[in-house]
PDB file of N, CA and C in Angstrom:
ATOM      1  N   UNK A   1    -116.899 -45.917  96.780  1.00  0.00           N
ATOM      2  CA  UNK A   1    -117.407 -46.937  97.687  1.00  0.00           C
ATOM      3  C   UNK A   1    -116.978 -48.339  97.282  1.00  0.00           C
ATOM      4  N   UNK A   2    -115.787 -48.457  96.098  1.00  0.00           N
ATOM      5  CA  UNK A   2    -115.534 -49.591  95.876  1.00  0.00           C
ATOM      6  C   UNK A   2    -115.013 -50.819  97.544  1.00  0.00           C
ATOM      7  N   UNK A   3    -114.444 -50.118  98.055  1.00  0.00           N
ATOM      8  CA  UNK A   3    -113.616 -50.678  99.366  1.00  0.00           C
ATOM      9  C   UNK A   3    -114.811 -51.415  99.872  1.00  0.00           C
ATOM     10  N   UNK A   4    -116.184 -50.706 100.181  1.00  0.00           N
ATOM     11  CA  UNK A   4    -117.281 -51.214 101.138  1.00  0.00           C
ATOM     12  C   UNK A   4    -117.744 -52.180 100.835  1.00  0.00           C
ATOM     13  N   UNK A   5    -117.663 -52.431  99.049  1.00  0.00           N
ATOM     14  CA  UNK A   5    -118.683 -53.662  98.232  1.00  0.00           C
ATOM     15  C   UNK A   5    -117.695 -55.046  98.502  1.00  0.00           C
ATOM     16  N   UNK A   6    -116.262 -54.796  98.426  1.00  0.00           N
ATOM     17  CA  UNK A   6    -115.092 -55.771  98.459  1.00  0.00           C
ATOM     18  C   UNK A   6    -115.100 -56.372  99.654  1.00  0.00           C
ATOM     19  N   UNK A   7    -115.676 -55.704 101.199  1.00  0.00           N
ATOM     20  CA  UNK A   7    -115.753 -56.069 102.404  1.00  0.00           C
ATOM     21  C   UNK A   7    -116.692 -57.286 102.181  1.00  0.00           C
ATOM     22  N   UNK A   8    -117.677 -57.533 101.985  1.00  0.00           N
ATOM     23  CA  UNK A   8    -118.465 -58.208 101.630  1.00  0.00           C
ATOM     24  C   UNK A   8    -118.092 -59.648 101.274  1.00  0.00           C
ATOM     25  N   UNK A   9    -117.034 -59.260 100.351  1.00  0.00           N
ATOM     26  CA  UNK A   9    -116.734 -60.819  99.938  1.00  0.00           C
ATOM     27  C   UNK A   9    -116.327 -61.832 100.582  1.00  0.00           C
ATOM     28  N   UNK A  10    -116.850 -62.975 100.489  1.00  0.00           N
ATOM     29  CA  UNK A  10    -116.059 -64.094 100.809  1.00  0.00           C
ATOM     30  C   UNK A  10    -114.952 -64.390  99.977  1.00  0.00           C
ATOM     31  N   UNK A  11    -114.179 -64.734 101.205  1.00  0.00           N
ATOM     32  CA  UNK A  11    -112.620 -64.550 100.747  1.00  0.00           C
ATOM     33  C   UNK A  11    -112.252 -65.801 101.247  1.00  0.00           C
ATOM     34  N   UNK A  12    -111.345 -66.795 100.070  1.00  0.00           N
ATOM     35  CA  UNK A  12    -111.270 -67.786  99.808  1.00  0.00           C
ATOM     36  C   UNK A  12    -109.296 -67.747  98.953  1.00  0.00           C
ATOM     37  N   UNK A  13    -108.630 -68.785  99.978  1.00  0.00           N
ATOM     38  CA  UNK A  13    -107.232 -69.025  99.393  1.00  0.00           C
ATOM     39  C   UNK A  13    -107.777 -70.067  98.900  1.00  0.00           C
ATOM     40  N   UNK A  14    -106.722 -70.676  97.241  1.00  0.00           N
ATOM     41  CA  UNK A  14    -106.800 -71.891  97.002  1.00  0.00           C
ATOM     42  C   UNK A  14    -105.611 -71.989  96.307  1.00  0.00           C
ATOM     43  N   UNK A  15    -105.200 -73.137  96.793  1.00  0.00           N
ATOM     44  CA  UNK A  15    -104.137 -73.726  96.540  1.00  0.00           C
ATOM     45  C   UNK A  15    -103.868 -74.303  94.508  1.00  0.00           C
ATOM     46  N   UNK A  16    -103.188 -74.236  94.259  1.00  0.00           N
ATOM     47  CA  UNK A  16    -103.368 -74.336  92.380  1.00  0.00           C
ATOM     48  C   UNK A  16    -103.876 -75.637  92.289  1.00  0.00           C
ATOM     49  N   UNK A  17    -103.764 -76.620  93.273  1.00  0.00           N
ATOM     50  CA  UNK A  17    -104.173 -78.254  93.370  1.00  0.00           C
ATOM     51  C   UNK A  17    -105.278 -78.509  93.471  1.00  0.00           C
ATOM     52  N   UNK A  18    -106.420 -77.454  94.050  1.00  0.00           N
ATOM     53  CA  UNK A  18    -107.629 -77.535  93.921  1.00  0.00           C
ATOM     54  C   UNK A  18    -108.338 -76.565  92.932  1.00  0.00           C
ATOM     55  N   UNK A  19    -107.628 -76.275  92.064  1.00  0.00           N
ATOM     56  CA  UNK A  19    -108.490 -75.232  91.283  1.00  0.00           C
ATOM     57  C   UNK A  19    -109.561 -75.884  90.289  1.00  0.00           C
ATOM     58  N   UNK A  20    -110.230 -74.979  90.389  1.00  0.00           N
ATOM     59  CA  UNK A  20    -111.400 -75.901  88.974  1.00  0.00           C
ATOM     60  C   UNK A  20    -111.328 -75.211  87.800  1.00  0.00           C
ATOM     61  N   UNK A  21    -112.142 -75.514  86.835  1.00  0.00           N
ATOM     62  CA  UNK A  21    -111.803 -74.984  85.341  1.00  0.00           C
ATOM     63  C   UNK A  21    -112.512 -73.094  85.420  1.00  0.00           C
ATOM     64  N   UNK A  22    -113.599 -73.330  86.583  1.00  0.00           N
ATOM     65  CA  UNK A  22    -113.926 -71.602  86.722  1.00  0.00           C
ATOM     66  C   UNK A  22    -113.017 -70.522  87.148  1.00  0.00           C
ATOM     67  N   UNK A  23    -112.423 -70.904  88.446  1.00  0.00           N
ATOM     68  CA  UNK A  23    -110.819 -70.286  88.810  1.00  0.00           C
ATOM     69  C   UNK A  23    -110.065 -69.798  87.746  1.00  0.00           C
ATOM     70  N   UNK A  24    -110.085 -71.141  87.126  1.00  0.00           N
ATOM     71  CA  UNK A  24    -108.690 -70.946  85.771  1.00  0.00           C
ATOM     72  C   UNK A  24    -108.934 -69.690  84.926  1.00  0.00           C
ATOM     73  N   UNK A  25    -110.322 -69.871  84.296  1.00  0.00           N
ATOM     74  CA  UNK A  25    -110.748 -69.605  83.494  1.00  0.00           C
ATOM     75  C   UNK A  25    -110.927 -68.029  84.115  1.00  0.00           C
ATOM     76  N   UNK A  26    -110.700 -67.381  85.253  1.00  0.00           N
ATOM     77  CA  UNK A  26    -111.050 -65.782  85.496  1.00  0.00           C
ATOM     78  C   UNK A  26    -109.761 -66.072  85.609  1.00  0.00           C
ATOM     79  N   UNK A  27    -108.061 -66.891  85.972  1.00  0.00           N
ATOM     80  CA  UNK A  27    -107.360 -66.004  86.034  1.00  0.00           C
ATOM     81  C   UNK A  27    -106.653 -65.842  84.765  1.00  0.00           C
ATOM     82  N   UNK A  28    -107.106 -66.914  83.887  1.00  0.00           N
ATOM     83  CA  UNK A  28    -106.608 -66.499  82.015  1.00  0.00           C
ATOM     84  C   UNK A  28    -107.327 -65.596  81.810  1.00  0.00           C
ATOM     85  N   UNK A  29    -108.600 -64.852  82.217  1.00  0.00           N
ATOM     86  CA  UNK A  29    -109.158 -63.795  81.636  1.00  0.00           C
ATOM     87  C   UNK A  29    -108.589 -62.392  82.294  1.00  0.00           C
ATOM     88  N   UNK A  30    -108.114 -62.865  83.750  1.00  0.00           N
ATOM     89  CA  UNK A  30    -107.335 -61.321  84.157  1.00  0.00           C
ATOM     90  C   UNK A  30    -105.881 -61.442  84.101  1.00  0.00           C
ATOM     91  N   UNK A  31    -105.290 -62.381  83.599  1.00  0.00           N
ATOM     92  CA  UNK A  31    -103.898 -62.349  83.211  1.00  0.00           C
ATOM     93  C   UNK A  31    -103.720 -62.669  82.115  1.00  0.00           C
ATOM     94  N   UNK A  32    -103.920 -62.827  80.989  1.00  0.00           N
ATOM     95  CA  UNK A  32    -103.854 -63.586  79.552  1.00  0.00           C
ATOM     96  C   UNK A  32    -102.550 -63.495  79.037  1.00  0.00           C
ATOM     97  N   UNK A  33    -101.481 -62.618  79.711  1.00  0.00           N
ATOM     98  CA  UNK A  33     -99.876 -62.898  79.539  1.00  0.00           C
ATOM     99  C   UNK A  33     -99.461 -63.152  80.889  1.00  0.00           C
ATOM    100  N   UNK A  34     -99.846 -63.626  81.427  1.00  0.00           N
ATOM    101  CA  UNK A  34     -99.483 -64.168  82.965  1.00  0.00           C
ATOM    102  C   UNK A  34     -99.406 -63.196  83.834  1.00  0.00           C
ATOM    103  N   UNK A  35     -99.026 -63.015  84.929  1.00  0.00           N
ATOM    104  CA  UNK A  35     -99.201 -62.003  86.208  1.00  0.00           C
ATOM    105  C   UNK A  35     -97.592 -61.623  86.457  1.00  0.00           C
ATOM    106  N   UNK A  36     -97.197 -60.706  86.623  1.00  0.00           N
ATOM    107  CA  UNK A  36     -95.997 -60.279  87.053  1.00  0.00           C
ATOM    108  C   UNK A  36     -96.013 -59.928  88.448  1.00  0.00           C
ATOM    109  N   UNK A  37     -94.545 -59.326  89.437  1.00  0.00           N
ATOM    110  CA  UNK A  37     -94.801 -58.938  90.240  1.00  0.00           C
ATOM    111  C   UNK A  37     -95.528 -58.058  90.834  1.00  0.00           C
ATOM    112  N   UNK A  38     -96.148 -57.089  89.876  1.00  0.00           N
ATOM    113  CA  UNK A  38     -97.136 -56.399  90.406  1.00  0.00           C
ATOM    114  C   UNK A  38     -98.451 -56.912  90.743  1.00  0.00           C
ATOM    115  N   UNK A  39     -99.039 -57.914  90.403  1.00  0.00           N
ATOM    116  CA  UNK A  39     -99.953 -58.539  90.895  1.00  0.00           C
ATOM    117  C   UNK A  39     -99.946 -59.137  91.888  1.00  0.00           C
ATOM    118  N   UNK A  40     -99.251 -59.565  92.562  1.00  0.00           N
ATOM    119  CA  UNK A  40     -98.729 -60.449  93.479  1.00  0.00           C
ATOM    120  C   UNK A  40     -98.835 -59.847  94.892  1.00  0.00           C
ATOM    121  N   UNK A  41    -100.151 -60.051  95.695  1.00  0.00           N
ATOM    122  CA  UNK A  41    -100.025 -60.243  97.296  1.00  0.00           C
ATOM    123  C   UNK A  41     -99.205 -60.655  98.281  1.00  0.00           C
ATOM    124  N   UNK A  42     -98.562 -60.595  99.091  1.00  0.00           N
ATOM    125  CA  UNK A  42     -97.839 -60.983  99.705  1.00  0.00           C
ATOM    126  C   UNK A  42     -98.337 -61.001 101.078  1.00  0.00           C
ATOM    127  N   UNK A  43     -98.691 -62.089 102.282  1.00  0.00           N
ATOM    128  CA  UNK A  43     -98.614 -61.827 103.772  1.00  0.00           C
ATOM    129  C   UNK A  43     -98.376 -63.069 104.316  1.00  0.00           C
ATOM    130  N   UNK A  44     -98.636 -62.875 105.568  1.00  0.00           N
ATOM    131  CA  UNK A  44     -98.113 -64.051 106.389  1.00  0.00           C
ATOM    132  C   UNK A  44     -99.486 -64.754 106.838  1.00  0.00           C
ATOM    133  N   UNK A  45     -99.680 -65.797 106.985  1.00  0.00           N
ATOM    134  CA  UNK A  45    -100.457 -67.152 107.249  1.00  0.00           C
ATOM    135  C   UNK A  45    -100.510 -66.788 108.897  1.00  0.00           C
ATOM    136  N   UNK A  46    -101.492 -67.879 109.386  1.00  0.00           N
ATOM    137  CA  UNK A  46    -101.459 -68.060 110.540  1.00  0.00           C
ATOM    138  C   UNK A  46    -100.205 -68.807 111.569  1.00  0.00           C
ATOM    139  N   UNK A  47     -99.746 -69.449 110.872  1.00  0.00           N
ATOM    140  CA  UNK A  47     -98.384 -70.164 110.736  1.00  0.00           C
ATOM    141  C   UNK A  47     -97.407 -69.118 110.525  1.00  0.00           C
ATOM    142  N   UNK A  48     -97.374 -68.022 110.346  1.00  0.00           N
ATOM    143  CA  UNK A  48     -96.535 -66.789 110.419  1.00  0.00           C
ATOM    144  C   UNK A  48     -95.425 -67.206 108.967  1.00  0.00           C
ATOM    145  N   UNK A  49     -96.827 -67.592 107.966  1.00  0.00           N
ATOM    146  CA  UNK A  49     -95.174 -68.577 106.576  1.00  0.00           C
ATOM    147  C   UNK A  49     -95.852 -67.100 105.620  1.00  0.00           C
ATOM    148  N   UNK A  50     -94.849 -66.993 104.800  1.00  0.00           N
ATOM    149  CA  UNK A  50     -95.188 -65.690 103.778  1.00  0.00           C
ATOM    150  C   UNK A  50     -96.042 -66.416 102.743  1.00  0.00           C
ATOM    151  N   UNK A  51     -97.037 -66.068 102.358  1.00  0.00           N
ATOM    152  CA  UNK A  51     -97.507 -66.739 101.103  1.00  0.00           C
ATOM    153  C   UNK A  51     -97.987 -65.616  99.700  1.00  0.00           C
ATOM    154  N   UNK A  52     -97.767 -65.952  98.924  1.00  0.00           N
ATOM    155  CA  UNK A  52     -98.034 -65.137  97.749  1.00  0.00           C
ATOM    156  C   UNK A  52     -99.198 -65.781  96.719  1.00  0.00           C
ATOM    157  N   UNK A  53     -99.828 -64.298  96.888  1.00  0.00           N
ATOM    158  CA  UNK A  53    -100.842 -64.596  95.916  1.00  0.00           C
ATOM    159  C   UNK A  53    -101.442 -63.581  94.846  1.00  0.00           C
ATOM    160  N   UNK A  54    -102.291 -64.468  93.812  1.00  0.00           N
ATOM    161  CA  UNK A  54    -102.990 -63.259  92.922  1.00  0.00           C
ATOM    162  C   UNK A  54    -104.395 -63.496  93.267  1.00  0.00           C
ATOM    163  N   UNK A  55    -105.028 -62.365  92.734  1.00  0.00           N
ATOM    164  CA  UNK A  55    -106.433 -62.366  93.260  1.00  0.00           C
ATOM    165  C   UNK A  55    -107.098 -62.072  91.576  1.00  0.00           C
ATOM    166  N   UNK A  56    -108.441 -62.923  92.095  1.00  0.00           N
ATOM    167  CA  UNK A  56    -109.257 -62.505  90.799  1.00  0.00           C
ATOM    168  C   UNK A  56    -110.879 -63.047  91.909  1.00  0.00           C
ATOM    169  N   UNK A  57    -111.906 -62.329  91.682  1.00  0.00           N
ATOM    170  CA  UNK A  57    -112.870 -62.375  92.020  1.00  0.00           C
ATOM    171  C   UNK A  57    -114.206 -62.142  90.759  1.00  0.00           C
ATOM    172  N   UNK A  58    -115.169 -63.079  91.583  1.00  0.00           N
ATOM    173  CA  UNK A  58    -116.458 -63.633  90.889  1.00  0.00           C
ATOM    174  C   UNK A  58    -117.517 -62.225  92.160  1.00  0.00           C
ATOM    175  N   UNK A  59    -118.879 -62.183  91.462  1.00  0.00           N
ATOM    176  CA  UNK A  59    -119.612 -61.413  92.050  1.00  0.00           C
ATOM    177  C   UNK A  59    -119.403 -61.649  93.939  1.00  0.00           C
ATOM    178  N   UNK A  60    -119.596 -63.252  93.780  1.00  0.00           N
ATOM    179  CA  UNK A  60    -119.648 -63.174  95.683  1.00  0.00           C
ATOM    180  C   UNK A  60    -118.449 -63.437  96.276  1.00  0.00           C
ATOM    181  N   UNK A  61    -117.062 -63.794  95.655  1.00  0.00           N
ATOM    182  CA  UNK A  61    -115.925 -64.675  96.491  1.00  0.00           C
ATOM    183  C   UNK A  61    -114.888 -63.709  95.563  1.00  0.00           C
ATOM    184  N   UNK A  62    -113.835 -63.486  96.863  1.00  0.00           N
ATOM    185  CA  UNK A  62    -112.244 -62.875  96.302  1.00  0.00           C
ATOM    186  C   UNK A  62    -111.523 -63.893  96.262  1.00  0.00           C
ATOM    187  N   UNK A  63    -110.914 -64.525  95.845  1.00  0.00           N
ATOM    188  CA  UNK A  63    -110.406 -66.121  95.534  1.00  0.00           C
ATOM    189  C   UNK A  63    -108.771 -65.039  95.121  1.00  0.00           C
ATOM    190  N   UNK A  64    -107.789 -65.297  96.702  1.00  0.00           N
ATOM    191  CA  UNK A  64    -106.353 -65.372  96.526  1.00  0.00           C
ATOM    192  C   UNK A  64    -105.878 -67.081  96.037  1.00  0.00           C
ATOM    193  N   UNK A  65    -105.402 -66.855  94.653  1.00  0.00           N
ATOM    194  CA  UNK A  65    -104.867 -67.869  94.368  1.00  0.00           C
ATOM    195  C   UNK A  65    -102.870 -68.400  94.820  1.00  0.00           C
ATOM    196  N   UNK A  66    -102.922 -69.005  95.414  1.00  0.00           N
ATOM    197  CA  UNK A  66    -101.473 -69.221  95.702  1.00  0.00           C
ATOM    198  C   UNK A  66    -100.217 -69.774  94.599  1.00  0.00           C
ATOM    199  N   UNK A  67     -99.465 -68.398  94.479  1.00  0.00           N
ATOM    200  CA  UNK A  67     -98.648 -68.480  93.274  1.00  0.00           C
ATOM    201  C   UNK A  67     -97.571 -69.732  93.204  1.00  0.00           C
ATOM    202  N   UNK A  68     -97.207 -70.532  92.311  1.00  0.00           N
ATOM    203  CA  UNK A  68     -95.936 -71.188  92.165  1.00  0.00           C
ATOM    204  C   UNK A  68     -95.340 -71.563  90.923  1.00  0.00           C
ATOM    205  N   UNK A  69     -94.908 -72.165  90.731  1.00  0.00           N
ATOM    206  CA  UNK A  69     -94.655 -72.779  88.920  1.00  0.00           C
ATOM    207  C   UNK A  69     -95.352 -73.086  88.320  1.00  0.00           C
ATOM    208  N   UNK A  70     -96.349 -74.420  89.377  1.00  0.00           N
ATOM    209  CA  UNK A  70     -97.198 -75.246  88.777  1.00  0.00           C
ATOM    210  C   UNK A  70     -98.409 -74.110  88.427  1.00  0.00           C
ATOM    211  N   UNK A  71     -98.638 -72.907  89.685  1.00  0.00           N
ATOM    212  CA  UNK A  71     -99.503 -72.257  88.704  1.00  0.00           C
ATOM    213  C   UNK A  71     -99.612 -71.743  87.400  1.00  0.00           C
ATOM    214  N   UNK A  72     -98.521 -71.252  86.923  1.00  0.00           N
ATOM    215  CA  UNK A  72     -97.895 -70.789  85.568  1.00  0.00           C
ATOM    216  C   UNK A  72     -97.986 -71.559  84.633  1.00  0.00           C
ATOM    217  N   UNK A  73     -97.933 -73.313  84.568  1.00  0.00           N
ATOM    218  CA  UNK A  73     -98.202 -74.386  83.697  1.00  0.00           C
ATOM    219  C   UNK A  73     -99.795 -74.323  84.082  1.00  0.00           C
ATOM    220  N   UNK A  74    -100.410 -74.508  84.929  1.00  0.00           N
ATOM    221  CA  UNK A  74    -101.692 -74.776  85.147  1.00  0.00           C
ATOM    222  C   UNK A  74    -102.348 -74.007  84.078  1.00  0.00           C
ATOM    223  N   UNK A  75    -102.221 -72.567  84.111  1.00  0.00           N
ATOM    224  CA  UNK A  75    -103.060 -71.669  83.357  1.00  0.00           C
ATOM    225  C   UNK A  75    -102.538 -71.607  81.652  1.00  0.00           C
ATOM    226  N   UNK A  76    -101.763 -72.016  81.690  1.00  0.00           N
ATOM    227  CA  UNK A  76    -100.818 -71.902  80.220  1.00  0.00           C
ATOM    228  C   UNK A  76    -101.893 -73.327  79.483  1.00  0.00           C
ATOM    229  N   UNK A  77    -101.907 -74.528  80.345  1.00  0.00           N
ATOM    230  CA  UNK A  77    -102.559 -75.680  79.837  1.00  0.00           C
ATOM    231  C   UNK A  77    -104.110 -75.503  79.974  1.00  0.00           C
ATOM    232  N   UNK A  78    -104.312 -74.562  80.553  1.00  0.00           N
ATOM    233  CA  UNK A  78    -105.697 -74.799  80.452  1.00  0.00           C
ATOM    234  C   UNK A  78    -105.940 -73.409  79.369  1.00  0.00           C
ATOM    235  N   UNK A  79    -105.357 -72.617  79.132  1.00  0.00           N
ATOM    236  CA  UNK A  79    -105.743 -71.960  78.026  1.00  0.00           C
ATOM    237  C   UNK A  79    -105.639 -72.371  76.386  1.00  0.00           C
ATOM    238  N   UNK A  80    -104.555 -72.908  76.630  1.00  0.00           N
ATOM    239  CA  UNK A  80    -104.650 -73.631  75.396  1.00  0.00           C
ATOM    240  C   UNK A  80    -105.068 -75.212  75.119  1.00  0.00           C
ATOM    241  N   UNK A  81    -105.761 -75.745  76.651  1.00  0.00           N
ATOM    242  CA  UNK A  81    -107.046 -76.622  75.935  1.00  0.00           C
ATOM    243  C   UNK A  81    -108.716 -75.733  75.921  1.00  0.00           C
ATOM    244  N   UNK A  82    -108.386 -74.297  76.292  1.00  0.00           N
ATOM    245  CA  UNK A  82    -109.419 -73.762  75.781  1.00  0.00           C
ATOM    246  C   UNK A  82    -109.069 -73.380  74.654  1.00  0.00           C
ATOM    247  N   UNK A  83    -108.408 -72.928  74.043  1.00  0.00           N
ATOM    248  CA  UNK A  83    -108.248 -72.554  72.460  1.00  0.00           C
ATOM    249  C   UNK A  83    -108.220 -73.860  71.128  1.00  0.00           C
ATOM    250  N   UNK A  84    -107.882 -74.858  72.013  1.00  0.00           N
ATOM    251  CA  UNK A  84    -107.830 -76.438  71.252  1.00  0.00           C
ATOM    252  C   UNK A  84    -109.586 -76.213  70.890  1.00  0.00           C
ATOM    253  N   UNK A  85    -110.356 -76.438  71.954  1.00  0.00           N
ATOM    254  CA  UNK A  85    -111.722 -77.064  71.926  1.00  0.00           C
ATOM    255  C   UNK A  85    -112.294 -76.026  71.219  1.00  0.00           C
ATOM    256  N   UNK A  86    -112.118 -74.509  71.571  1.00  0.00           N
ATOM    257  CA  UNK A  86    -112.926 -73.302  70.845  1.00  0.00           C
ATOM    258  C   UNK A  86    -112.634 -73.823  69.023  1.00  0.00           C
ATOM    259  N   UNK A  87    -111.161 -73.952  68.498  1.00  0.00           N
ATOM    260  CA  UNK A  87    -110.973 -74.040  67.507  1.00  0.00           C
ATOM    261  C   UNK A  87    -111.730 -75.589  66.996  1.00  0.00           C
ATOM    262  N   UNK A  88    -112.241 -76.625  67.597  1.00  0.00           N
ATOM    263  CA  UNK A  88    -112.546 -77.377  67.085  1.00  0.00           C
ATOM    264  C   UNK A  88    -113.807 -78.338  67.316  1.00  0.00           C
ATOM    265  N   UNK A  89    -114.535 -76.731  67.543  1.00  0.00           N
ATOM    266  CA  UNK A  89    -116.167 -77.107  67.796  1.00  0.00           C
ATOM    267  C   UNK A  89    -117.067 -77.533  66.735  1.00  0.00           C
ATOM    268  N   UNK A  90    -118.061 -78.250  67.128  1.00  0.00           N
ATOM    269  CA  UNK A  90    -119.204 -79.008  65.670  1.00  0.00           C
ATOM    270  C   UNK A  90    -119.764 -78.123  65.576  1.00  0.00           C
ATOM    271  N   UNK A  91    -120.075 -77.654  64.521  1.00  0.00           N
ATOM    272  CA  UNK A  91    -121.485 -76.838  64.342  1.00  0.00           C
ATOM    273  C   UNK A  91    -122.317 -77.318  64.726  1.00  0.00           C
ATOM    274  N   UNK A  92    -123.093 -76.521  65.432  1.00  0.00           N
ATOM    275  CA  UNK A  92    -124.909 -76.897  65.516  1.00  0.00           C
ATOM    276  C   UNK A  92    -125.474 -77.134  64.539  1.00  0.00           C
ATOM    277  N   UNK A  93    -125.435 -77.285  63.173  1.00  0.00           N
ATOM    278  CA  UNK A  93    -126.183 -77.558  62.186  1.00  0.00           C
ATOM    279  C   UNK A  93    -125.187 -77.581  61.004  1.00  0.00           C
ATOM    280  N   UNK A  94    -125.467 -78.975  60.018  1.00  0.00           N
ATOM    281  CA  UNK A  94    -124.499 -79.568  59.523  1.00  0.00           C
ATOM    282  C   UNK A  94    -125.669 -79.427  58.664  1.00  0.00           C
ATOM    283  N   UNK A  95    -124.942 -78.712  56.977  1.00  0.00           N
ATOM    284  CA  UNK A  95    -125.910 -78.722  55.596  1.00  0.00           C
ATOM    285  C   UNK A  95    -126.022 -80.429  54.562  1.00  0.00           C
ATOM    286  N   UNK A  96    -126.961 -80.447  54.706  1.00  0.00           N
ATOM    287  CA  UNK A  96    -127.540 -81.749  54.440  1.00  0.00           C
ATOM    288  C   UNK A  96    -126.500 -82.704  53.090  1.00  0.00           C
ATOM    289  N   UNK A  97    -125.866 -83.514  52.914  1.00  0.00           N
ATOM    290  CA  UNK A  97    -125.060 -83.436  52.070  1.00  0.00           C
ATOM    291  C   UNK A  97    -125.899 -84.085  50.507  1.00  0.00           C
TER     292      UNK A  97
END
């Protein structure tokens, strides 16, 4: 019954120009060596233009992200200013000196 739960979703294109750090952050978690052609959607717009996309979805929204270069830098920079900040967090509690 996976097909029936997926109907459900709100389904949402976004362009790599509006992405926010939550977007990013599910498609570094479902691509963490980037997406190849097998990931990659392919159809035509209302405008009858081909557009390509990857998909990654949150409980309520299927979010086709629209593939290009800049997506490929987008996620590359935002993973490694997530690995910057992970590596150079304060402790919550600093031993009294």
């Amino acid at each position: 019954m996976k097909g029936s739960r997926n109907s459900n979703l709100k389904r949402v294109i976004v362009d790599f120009k509006k992405l926010n750090n939550n977007i990013l952050d599910l498609l570094v978690e479902k691509y963490p060596d980037g997406y190849d052609q097998d990931d990659i959607i392919t159809f035509r717009n209302v405008q009858n233009e081909i557009v390509e996309c990857v998909e990654v979805k949150t409980e309520e929204t299927l979010y086709l992200v629209k593939v290009s270069k800049r997506l490929v830098a987008a996620m590359e920079d935002h993973e490694e200013e997530n690995d910057y900040n992970s590596d150079n967090e304060i402790p919550d509690q600093m031993d009294d000196i």
